[in-house]
C-alpha atoms as a PDB file:
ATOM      1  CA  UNK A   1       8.834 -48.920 145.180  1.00  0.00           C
ATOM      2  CA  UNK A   2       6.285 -49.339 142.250  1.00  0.00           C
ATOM      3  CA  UNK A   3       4.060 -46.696 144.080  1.00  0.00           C
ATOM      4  CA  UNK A   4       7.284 -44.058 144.556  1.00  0.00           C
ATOM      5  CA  UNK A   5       7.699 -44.345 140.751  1.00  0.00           C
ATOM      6  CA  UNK A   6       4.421 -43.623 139.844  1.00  0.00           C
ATOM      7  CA  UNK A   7       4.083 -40.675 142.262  1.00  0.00           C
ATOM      8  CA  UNK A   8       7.600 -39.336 140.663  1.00  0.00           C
ATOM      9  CA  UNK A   9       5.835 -39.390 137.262  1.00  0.00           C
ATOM     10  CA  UNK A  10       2.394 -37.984 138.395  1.00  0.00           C
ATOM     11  CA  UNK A  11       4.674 -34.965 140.305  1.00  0.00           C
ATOM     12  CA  UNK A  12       7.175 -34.757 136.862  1.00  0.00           C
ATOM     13  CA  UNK A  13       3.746 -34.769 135.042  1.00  0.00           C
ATOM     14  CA  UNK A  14       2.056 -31.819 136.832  1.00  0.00           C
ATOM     15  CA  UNK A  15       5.171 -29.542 136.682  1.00  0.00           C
ATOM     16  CA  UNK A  16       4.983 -29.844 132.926  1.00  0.00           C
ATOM     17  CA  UNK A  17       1.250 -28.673 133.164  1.00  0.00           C
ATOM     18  CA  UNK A  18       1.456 -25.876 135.913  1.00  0.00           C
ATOM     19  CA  UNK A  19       1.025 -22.355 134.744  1.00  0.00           C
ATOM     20  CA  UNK A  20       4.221 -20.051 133.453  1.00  0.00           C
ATOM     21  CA  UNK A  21       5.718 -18.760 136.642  1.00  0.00           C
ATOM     22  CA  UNK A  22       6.052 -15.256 136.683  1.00  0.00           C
ATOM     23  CA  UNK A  23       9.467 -13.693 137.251  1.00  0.00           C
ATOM     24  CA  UNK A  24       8.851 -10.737 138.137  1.00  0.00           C
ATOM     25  CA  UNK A  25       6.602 -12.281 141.252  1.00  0.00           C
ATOM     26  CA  UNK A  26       9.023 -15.082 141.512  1.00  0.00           C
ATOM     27  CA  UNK A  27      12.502 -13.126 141.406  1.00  0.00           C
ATOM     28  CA  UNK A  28      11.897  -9.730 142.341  1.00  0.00           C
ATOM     29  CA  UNK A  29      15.578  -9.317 143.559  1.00  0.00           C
ATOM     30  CA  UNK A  30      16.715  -9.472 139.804  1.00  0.00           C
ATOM     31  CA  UNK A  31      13.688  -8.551 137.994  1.00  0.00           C
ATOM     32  CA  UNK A  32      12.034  -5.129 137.870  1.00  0.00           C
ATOM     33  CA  UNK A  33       8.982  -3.567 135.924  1.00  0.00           C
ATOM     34  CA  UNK A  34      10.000  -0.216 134.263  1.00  0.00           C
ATOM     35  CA  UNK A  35       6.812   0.534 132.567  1.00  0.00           C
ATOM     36  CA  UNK A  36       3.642  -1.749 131.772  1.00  0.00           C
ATOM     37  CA  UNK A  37       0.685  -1.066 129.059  1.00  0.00           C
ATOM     38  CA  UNK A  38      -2.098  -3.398 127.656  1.00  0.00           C
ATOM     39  CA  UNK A  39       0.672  -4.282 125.036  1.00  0.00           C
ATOM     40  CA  UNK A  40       3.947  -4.707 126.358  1.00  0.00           C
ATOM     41  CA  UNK A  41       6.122  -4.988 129.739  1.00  0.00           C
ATOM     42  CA  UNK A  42       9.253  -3.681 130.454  1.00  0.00           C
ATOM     43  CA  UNK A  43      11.591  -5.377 132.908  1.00  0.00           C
ATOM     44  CA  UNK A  44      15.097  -4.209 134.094  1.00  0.00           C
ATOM     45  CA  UNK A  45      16.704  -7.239 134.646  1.00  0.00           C
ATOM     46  CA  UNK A  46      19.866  -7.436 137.060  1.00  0.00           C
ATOM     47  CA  UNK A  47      22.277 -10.339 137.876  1.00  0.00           C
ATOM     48  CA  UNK A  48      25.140  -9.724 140.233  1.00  0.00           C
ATOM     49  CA  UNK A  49      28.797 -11.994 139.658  1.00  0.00           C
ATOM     50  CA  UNK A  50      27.608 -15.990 139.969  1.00  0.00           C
ATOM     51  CA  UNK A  51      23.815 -14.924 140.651  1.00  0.00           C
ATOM     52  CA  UNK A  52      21.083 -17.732 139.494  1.00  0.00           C
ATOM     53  CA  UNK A  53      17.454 -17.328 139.397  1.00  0.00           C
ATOM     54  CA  UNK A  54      14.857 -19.556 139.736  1.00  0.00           C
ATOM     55  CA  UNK A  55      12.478 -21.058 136.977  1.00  0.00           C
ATOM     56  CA  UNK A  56      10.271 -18.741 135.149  1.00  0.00           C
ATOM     57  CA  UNK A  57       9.145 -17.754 131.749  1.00  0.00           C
ATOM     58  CA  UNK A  58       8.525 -15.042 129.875  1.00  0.00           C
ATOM     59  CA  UNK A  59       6.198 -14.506 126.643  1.00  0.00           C
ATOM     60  CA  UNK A  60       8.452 -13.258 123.324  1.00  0.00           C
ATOM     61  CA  UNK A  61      10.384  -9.705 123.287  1.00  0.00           C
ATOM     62  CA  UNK A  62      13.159  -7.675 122.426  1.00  0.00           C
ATOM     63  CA  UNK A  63      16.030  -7.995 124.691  1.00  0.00           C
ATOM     64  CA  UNK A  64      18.416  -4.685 124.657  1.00  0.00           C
ATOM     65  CA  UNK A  65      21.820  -5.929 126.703  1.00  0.00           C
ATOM     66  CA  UNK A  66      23.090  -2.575 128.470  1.00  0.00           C
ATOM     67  CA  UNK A  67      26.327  -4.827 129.626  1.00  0.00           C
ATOM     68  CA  UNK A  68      28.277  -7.225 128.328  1.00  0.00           C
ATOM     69  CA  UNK A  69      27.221 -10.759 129.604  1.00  0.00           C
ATOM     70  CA  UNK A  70      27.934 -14.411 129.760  1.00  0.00           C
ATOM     71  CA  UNK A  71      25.665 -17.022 131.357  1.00  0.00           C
ATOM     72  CA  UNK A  72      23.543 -20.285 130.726  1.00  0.00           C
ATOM     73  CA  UNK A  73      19.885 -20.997 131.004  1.00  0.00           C
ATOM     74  CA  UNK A  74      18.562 -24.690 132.494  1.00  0.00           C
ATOM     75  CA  UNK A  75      16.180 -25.299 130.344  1.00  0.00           C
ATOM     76  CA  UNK A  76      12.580 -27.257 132.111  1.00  0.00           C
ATOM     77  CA  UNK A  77      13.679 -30.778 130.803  1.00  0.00           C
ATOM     78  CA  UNK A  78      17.183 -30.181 132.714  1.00  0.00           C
ATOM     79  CA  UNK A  79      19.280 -29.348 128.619  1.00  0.00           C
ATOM     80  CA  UNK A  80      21.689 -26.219 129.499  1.00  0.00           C
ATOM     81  CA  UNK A  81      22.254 -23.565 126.588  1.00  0.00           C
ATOM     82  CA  UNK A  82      24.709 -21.035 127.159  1.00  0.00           C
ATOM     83  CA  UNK A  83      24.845 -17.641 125.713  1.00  0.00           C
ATOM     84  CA  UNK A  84      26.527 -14.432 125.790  1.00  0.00           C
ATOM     85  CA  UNK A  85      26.351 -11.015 124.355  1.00  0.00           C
ATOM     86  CA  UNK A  86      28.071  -7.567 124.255  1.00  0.00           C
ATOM     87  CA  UNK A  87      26.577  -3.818 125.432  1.00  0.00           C
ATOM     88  CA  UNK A  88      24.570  -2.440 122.584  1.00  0.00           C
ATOM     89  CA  UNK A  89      23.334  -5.725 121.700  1.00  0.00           C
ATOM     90  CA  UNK A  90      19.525  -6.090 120.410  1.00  0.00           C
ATOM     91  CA  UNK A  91      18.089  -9.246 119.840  1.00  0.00           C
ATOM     92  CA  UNK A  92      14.476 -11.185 119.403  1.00  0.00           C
ATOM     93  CA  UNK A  93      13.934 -13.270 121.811  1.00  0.00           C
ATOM     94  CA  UNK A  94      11.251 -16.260 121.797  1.00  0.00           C
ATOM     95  CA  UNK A  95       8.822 -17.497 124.180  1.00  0.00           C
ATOM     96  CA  UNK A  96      10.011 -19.537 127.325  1.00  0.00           C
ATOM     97  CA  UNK A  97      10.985 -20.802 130.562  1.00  0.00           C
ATOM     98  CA  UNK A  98      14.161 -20.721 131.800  1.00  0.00           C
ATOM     99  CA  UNK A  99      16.219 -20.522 134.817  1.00  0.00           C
ATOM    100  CA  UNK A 100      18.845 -17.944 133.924  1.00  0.00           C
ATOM    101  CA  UNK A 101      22.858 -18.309 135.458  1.00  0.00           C
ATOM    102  CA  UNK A 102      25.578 -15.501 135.568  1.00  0.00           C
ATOM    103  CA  UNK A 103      28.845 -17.431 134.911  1.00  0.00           C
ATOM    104  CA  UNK A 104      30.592 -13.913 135.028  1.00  0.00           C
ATOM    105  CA  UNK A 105      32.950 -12.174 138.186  1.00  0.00           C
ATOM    106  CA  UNK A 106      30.873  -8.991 136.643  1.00  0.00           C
ATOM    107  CA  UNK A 107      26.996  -8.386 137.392  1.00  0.00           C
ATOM    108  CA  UNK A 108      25.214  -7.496 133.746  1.00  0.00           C
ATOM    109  CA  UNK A 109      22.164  -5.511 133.317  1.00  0.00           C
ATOM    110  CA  UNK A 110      19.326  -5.672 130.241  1.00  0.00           C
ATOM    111  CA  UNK A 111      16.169  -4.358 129.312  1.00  0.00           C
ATOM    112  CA  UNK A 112      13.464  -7.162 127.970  1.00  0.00           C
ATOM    113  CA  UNK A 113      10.202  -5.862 126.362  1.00  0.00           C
ATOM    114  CA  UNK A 114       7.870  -8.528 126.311  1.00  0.00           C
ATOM    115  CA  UNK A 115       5.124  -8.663 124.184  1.00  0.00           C
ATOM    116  CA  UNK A 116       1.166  -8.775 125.333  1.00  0.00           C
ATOM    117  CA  UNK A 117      -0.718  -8.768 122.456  1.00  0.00           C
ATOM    118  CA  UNK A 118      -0.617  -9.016 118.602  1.00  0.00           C
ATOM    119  CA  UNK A 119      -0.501  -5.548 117.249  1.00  0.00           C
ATOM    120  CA  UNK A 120      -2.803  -4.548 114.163  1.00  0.00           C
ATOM    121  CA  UNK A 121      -1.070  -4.440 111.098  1.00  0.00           C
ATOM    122  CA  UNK A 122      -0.011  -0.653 110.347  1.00  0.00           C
ATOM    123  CA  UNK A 123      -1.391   0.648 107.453  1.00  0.00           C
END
């Protein structure tokens, strides 16, 4: 019993430590790249009615919603936010993991541009 614990903790542990997953590599069914430079990705992101994703992260952006949208995000330690917003909406968006939930009958659509690098200051 004492030996299940501790390998529960060492696995809990580990997860905590292991690298940002991808979700582009992880959920290609709902994630798509549109265009890529040495400074930013763009992703098309797609969620049919009731889809779910898996865990994943993504580095800060700007998320553009092209649909209206309703869903929740399980958060690593298991906390649940939810969150919705209308078509037009543009909004900052901070650095992450998440695994994102449609709670809609409707599939919603957005375009995230995540950030790479710092950008120079313009002058």
């Amino acid at each position: 019993m004492r030996a299940t614990v501790i390998l529960l903790g060492l696995l809990g542990f580990a997860a905590r430590l292991a690298p940002a997953q991808d979700p582009v590599k992880v959920d290609p069914a709902h994630y798509k790249v549109q265009f890529e430079n040495d400074q930013v990705r763009v992703l098309r992101i797609t969620y049919g009615p009731h889809d779910k994703s898996v865990m994943h992260s993504h580095p800060a952006g700007v998320a553009v919603f092209l649909t209206d949208t309703k869903g929740q995000f399980t958060l690593p330690g298991g906390k649940v936010q939810l969150d919705s917003a209308k078509a037009g909406e543009t909004r900052w968006v901070d650095a992450g993991s998440h695994l994102p939930e449609n709670l809609t009958d409707k599939p919603f659509e957005l375009i995230l541009v995540e950030m790479k690098a710092r950008l120079p200051a313009r002058r």
